[in-house]
Structures are given as structure tokens and as C-alpha cells.
PDB file of N, CA and C in Angstrom:
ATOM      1  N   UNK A   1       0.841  -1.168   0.000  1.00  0.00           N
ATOM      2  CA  UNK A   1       0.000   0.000   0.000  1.00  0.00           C
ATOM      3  C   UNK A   1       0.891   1.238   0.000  1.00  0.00           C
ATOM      4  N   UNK A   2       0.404   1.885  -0.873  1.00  0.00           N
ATOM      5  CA  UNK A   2       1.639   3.484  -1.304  1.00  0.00           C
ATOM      6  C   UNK A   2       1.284   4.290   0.204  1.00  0.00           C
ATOM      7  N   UNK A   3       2.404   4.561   0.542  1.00  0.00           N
ATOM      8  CA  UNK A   3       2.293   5.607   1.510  1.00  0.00           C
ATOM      9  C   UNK A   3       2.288   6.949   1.628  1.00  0.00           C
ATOM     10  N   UNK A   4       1.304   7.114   1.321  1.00  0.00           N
ATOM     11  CA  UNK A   4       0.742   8.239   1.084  1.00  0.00           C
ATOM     12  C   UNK A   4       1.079   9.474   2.051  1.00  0.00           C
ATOM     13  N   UNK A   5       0.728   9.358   3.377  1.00  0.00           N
ATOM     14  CA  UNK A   5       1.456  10.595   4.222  1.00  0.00           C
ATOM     15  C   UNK A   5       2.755  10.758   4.283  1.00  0.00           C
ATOM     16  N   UNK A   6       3.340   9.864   4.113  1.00  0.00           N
ATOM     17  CA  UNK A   6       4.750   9.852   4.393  1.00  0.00           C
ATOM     18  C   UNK A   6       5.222  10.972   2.675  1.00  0.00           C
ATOM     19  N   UNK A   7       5.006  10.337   1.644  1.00  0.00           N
ATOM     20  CA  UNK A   7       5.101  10.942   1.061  1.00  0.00           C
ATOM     21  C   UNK A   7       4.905  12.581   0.627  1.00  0.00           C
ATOM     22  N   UNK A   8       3.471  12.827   1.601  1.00  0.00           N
ATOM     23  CA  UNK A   8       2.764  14.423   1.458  1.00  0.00           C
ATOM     24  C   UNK A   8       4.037  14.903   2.221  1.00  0.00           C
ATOM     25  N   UNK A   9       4.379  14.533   3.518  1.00  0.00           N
ATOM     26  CA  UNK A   9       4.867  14.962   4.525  1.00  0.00           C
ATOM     27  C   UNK A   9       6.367  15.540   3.587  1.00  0.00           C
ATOM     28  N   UNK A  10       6.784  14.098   3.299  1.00  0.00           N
ATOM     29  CA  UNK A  10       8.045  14.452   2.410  1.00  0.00           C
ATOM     30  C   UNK A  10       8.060  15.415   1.351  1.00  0.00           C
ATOM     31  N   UNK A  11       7.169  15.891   0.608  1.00  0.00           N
ATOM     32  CA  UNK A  11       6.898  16.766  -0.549  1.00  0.00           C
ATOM     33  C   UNK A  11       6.933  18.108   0.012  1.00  0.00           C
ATOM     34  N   UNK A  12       5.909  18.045   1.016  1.00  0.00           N
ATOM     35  CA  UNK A  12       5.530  19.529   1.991  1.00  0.00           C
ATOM     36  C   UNK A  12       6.799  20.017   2.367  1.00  0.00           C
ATOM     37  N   UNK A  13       8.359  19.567   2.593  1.00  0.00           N
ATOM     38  CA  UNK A  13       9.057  19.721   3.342  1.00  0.00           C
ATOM     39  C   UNK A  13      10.524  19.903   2.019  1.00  0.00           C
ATOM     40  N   UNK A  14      10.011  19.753   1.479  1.00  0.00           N
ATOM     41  CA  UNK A  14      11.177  19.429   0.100  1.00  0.00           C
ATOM     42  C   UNK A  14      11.981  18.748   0.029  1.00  0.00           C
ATOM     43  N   UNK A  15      11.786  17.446   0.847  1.00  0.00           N
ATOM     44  CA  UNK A  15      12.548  16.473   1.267  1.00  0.00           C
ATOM     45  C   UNK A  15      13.036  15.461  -0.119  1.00  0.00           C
ATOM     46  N   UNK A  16      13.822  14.875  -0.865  1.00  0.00           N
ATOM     47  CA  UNK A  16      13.973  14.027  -1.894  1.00  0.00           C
ATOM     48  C   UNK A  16      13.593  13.113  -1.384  1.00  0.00           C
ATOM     49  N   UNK A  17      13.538  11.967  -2.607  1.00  0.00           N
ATOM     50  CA  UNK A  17      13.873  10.403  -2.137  1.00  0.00           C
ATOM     51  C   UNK A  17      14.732  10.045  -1.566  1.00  0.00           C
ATOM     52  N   UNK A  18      15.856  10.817  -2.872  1.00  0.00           N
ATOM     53  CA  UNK A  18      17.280  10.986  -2.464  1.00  0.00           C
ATOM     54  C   UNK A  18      17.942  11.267  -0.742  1.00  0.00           C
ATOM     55  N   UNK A  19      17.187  11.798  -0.602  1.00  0.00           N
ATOM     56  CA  UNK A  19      17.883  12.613   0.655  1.00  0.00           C
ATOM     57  C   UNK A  19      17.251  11.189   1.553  1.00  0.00           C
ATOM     58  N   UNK A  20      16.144  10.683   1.351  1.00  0.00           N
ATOM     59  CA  UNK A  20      15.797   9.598   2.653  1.00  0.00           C
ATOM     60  C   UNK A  20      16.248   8.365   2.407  1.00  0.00           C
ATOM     61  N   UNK A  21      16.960   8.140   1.296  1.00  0.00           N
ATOM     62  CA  UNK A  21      17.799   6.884   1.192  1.00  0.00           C
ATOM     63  C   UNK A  21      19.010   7.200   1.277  1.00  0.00           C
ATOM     64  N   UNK A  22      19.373   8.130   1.357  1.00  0.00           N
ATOM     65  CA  UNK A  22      21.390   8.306   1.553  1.00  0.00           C
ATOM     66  C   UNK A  22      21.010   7.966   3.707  1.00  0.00           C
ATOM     67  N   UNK A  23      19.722   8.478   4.170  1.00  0.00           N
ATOM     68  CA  UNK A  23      19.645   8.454   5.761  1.00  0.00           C
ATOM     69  C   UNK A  23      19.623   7.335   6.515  1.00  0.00           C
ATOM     70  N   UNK A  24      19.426   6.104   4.943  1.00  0.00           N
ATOM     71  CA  UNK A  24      18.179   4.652   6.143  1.00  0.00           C
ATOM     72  C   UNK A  24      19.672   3.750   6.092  1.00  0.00           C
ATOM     73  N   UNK A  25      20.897   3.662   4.791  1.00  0.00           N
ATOM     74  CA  UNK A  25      20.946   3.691   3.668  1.00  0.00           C
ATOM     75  C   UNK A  25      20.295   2.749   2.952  1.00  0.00           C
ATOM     76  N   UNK A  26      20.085   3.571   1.950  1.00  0.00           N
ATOM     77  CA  UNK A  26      19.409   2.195   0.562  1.00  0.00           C
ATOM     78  C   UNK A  26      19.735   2.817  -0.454  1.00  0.00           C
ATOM     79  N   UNK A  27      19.399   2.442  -1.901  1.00  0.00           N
ATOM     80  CA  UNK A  27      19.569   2.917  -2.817  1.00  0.00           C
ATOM     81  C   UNK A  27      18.005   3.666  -2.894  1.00  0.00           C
ATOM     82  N   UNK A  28      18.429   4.802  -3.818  1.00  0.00           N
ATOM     83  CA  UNK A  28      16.748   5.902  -4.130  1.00  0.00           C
ATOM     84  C   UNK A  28      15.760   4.888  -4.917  1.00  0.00           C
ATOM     85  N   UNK A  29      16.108   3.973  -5.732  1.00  0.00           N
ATOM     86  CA  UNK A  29      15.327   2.798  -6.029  1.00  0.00           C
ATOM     87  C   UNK A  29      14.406   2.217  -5.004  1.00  0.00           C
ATOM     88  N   UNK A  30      14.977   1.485  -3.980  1.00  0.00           N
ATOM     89  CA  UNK A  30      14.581   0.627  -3.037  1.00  0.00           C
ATOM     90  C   UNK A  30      13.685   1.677  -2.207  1.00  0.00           C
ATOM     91  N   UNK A  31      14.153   2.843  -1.603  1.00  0.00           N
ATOM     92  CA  UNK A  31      13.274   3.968  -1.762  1.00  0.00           C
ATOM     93  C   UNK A  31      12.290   3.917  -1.767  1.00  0.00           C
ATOM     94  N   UNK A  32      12.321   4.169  -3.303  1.00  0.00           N
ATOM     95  CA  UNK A  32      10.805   4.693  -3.934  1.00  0.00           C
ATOM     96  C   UNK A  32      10.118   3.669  -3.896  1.00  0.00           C
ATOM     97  N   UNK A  33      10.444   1.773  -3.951  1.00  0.00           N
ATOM     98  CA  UNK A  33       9.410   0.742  -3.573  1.00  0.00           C
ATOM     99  C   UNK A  33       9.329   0.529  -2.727  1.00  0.00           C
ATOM    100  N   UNK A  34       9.900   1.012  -1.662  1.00  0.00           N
ATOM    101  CA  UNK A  34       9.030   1.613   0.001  1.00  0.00           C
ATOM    102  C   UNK A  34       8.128   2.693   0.171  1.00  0.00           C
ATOM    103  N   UNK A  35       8.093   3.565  -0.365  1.00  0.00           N
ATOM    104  CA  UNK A  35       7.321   4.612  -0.561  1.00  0.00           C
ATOM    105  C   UNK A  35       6.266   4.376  -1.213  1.00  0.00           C
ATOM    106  N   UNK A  36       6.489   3.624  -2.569  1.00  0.00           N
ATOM    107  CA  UNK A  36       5.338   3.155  -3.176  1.00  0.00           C
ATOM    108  C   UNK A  36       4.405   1.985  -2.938  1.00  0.00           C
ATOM    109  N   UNK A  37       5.252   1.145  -1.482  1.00  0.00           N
ATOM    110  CA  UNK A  37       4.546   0.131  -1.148  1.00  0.00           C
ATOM    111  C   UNK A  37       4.732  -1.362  -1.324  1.00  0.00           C
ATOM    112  N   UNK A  38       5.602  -1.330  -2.228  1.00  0.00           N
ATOM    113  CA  UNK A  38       6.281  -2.376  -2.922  1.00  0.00           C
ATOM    114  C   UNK A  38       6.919  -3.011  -2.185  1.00  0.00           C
ATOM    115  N   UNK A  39       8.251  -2.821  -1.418  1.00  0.00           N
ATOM    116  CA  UNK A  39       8.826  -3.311  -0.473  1.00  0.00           C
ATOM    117  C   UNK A  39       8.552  -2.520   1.300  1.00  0.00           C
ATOM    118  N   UNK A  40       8.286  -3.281   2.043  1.00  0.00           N
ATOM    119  CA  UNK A  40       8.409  -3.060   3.209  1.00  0.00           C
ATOM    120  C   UNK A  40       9.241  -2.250   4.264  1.00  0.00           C
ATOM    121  N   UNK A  41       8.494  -1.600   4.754  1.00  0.00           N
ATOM    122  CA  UNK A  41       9.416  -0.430   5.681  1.00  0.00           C
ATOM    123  C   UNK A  41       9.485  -0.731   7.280  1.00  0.00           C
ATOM    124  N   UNK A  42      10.905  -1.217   7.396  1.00  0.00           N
ATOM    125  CA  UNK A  42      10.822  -1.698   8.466  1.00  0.00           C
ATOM    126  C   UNK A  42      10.945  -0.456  10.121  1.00  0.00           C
ATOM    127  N   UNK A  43      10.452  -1.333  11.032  1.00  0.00           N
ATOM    128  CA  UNK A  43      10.354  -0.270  12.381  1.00  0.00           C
ATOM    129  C   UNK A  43      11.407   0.429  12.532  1.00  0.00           C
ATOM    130  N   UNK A  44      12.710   0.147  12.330  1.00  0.00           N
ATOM    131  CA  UNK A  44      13.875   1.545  12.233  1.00  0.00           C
ATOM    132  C   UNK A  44      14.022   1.993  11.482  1.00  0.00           C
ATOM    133  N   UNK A  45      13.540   2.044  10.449  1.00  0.00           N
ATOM    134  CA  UNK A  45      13.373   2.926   9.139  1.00  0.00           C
ATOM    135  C   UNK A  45      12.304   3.978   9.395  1.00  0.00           C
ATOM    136  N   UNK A  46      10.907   3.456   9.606  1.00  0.00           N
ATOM    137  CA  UNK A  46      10.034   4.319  10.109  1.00  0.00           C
ATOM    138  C   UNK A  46      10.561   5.632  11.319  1.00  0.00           C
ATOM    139  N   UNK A  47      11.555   5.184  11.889  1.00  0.00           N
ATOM    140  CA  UNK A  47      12.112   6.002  13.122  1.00  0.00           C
ATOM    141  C   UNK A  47      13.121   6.394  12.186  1.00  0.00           C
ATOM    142  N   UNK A  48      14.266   6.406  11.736  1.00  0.00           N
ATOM    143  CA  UNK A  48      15.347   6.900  10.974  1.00  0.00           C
ATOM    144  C   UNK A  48      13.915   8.330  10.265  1.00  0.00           C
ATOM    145  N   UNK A  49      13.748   7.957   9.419  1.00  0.00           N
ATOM    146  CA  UNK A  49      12.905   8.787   8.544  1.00  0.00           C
ATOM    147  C   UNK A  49      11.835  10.175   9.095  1.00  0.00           C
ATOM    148  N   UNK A  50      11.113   9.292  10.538  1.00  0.00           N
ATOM    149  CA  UNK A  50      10.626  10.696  11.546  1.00  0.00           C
ATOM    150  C   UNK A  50      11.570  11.644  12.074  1.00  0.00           C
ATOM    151  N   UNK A  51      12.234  10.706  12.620  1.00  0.00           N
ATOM    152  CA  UNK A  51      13.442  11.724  12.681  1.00  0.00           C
ATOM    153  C   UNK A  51      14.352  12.640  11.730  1.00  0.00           C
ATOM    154  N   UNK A  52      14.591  12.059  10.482  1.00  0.00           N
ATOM    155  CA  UNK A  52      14.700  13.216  10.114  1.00  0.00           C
ATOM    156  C   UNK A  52      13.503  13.936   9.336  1.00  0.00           C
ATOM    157  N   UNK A  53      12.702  13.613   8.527  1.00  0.00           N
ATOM    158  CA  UNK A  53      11.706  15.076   8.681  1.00  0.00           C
ATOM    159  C   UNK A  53      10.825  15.534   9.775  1.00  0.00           C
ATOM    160  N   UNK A  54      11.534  15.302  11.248  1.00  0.00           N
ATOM    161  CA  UNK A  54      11.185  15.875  12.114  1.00  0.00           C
ATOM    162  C   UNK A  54      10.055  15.936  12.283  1.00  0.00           C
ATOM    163  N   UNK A  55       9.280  14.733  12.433  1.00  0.00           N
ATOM    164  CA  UNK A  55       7.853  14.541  12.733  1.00  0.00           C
ATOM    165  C   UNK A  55       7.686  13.318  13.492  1.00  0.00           C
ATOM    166  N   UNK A  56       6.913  13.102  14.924  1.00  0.00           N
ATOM    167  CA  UNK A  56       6.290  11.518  15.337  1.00  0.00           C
ATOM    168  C   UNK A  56       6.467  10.818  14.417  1.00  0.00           C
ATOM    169  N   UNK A  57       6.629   9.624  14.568  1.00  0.00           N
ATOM    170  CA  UNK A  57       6.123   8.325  13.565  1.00  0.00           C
ATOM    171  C   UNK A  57       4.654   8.400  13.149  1.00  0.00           C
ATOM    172  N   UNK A  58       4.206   8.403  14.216  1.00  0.00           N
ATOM    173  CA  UNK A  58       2.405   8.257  14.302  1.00  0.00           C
ATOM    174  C   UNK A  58       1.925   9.120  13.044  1.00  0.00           C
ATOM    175  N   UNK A  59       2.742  10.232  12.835  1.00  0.00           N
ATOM    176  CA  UNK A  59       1.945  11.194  11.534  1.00  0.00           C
ATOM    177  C   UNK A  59       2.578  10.577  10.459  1.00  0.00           C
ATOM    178  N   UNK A  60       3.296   9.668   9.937  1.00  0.00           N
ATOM    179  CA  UNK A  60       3.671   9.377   8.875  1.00  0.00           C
ATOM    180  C   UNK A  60       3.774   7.768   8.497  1.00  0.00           C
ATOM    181  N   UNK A  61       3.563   7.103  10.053  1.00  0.00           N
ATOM    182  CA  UNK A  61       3.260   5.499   9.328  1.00  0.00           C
ATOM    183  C   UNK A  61       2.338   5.514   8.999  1.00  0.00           C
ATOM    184  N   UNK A  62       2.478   4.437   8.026  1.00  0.00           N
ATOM    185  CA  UNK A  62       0.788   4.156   7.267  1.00  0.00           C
ATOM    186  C   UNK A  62       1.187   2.158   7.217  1.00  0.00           C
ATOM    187  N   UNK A  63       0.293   1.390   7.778  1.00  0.00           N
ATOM    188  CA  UNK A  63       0.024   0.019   7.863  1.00  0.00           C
ATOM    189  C   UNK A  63       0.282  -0.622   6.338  1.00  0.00           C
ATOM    190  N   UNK A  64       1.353  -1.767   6.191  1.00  0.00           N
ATOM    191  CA  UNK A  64       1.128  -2.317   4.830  1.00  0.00           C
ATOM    192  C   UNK A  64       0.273  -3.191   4.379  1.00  0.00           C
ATOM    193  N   UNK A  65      -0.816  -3.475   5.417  1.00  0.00           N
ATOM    194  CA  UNK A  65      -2.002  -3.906   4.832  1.00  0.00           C
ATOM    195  C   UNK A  65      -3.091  -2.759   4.530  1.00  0.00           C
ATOM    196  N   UNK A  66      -3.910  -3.531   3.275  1.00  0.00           N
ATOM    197  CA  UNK A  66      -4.622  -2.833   2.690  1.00  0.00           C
ATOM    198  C   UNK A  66      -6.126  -2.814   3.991  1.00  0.00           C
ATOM    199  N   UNK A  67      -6.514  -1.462   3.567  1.00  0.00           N
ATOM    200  CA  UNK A  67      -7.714  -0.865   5.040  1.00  0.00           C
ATOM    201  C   UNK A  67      -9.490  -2.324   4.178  1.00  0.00           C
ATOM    202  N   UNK A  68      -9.727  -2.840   5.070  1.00  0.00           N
ATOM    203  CA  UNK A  68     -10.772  -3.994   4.530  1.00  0.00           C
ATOM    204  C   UNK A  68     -11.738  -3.383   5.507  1.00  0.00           C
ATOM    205  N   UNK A  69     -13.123  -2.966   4.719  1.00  0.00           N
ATOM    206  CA  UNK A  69     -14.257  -2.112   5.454  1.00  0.00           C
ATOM    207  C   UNK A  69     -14.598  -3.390   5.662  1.00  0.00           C
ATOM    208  N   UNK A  70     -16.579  -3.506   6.516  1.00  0.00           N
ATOM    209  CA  UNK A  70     -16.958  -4.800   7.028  1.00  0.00           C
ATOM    210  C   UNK A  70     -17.687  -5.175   5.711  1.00  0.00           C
ATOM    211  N   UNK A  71     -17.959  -5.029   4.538  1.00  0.00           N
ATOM    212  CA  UNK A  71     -18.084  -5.869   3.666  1.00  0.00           C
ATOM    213  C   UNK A  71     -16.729  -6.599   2.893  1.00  0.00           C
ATOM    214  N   UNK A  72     -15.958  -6.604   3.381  1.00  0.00           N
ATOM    215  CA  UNK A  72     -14.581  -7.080   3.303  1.00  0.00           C
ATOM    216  C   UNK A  72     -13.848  -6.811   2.003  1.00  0.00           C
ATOM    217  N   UNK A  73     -14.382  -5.309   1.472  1.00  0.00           N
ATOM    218  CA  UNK A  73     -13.695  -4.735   0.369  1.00  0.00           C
ATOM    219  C   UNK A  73     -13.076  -3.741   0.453  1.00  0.00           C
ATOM    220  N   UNK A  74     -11.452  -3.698  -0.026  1.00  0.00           N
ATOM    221  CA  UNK A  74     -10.841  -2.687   0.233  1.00  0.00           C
ATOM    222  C   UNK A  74     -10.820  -1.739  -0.128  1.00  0.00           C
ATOM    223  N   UNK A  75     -10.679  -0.384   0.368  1.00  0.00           N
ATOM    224  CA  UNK A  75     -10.658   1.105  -0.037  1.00  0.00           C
ATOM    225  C   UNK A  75     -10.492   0.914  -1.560  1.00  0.00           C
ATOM    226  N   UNK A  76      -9.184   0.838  -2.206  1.00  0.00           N
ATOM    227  CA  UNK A  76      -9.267   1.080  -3.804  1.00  0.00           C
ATOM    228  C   UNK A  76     -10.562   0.751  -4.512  1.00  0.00           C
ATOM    229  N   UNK A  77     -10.674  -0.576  -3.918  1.00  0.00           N
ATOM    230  CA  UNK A  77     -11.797  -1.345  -4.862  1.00  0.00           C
ATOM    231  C   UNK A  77     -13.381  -0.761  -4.078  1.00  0.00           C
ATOM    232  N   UNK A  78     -12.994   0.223  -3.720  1.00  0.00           N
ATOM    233  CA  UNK A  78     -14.797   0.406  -3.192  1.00  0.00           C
ATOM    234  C   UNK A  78     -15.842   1.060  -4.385  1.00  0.00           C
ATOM    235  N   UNK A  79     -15.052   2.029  -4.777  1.00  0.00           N
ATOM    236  CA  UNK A  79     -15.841   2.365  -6.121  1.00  0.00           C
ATOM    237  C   UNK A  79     -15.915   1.565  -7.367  1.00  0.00           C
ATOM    238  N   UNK A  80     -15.070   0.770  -8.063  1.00  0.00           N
ATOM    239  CA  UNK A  80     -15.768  -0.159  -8.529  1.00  0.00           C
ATOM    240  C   UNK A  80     -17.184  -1.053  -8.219  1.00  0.00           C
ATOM    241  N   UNK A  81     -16.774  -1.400  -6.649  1.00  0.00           N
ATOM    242  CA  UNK A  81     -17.924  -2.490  -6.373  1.00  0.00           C
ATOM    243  C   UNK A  81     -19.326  -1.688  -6.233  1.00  0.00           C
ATOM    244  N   UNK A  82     -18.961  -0.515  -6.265  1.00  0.00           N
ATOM    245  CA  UNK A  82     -20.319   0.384  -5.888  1.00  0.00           C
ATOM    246  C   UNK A  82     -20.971   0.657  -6.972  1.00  0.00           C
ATOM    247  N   UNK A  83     -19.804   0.902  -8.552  1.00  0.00           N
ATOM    248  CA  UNK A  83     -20.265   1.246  -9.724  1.00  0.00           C
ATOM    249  C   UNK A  83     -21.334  -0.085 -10.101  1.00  0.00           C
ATOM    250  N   UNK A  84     -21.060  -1.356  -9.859  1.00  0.00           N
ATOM    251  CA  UNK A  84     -20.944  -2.602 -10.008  1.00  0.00           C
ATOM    252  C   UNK A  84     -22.640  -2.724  -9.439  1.00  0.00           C
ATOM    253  N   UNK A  85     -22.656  -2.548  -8.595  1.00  0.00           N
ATOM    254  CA  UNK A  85     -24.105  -2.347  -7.455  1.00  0.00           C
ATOM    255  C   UNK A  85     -25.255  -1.949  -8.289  1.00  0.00           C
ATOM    256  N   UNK A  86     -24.538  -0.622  -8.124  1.00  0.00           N
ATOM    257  CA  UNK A  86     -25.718   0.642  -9.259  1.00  0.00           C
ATOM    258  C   UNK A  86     -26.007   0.019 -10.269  1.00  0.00           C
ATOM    259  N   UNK A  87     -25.217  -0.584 -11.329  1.00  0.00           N
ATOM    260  CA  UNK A  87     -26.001  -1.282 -12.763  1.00  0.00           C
ATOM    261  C   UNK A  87     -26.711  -2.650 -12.167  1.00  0.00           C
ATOM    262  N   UNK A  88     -26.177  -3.289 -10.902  1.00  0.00           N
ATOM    263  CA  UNK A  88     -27.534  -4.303 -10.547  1.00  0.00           C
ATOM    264  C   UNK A  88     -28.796  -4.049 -10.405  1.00  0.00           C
ATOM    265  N   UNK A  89     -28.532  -2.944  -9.928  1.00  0.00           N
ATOM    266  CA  UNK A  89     -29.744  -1.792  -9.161  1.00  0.00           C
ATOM    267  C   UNK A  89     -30.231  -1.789 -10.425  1.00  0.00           C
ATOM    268  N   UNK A  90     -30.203  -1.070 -11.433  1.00  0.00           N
ATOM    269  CA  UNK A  90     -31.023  -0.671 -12.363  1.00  0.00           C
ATOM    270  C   UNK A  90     -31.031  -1.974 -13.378  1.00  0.00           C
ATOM    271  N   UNK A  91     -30.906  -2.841 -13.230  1.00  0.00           N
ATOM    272  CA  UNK A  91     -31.124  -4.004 -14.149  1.00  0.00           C
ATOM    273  C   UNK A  91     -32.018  -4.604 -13.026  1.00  0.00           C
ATOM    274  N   UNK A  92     -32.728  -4.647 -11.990  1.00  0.00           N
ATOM    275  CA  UNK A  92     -33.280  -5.138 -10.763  1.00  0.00           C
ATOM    276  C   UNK A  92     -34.954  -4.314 -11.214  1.00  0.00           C
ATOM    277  N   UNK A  93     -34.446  -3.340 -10.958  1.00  0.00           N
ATOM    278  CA  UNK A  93     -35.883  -2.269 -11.089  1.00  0.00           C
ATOM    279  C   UNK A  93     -36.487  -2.390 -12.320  1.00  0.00           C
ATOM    280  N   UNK A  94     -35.891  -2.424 -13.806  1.00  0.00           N
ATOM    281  CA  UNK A  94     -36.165  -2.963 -14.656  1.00  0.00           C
ATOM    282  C   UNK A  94     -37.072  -4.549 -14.981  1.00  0.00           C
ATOM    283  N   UNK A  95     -36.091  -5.134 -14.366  1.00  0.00           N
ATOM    284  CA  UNK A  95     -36.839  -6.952 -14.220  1.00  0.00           C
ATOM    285  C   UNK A  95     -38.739  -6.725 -13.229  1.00  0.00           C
ATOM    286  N   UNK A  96     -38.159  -5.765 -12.427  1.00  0.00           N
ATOM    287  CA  UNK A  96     -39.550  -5.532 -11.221  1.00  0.00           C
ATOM    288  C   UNK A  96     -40.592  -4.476 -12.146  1.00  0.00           C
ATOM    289  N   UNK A  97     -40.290  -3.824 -13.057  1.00  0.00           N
ATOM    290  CA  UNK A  97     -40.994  -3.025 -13.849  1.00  0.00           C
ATOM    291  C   UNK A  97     -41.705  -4.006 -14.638  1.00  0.00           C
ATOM    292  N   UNK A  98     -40.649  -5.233 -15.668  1.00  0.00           N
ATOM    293  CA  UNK A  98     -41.511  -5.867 -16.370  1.00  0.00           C
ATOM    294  C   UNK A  98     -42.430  -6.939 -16.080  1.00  0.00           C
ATOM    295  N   UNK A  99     -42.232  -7.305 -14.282  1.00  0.00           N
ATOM    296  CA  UNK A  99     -43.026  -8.438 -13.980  1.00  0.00           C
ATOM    297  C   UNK A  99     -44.540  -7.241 -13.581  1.00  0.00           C
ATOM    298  N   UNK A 100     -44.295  -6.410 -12.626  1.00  0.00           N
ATOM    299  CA  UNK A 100     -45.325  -5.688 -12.850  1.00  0.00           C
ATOM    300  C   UNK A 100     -46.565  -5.545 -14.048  1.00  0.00           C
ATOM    301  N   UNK A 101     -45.655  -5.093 -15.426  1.00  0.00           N
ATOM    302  CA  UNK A 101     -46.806  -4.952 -16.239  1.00  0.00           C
ATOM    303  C   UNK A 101     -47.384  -6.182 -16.426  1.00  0.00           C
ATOM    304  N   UNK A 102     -46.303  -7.413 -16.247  1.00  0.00           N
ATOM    305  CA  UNK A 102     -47.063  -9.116 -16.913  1.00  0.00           C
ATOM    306  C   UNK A 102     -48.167  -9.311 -15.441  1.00  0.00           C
ATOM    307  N   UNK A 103     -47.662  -9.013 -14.726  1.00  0.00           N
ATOM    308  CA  UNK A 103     -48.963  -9.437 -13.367  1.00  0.00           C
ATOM    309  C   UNK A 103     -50.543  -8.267 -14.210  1.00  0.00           C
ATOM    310  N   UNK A 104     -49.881  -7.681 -13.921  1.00  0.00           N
ATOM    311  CA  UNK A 104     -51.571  -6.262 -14.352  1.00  0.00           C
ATOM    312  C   UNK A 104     -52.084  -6.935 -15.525  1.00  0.00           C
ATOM    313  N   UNK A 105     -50.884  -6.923 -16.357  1.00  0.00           N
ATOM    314  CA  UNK A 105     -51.523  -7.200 -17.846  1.00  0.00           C
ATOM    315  C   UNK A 105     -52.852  -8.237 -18.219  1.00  0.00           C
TER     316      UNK A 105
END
């Protein structure tokens, strides 16, 4: 999961990639697939990194599991499944429209 605050935080501050992989060390590669979610950011990294853009951890970790609401679909995929819904919905009301007229009829 892309980490998203960490990243705002880093942008807001004019912080590079560069500059947070010469700190953990890694290469700006390995980096950016921590940042982007790809590879895993481990608990002294998370601390290396608050520390230097000078912020708690708490404002800039973000969990590498994906957030699962109680219909057990995750944030990205919520608007799909919702788009997904709506055309049931109206293929539903439709089917209930045409049994209607066959009952009256």
C-alpha cells in the first residue's frame, strides 16, 4: 500500500527520495518501492525517517495492509464495487418493472 502521508509529509518539506535513502541507507530505487509500497518499511526505518523530517512516527506510518471495510472490500476497490451495485440496481428495477406490467396485464 503506497504511503501516502509519508510521502505528502516528504513533498511539503522538500525532502527528496534521495535525501531519505542516503539516511536509512538504501539505494533511491529501493526507496521509492518503500514509498510506493512495494517493499516493506521496516520499524527503524520508520524512526530513521521521523526523525529526520522531524515529525512523530504516528503522523507518517501508514500500515502495509490494505484498510478492509466490514463488507470485506478494500478502499481502492470500493468504487468499482459500488459502480458494479448501481447497474444491478437498475437491471433489478427494470426486471420488477416488467413483472409488474405481466402481473396487471
Amino acid at each position: 500500500m503506497k504511503k501516502k502521508k509519508l510521502q505528502a509529509i516528504r513533498k511539503q518539506k522538500g525532502i527528496t527520495q534521495q535525501q531519505i535513502a542516503d539516511i536509512l541507507p538504501t539505494e533511491v530505487s529501493n526507496y521509492s518501492r518503500k514509498e510506493n509500497g512495494i517493499t516493506k518499511i521496516i520499524q527503524k526505518e520508520w524512526i530513521k525517517i521521523a526523525n529526520f523530517l522531524n515529525v512523530p512516527v504516528e503522523e507518517i506510518y501508514e500500515d502495509d495492509h490494505k484498510e478492509i471495510n466490514d463488507s470485506g472490500i478494500d478502499d481502492e476497490n470500493i468504487y468499482t464495487y459500488l459502480s458494479h451495485l448501481e447497474k444491478e440496481n437498475v437491471k433489478l428495477r427494470n426486471k420488477l418493472e416488467m413483472l409488474k406490467i405481466i402481473i396487471s396485464g
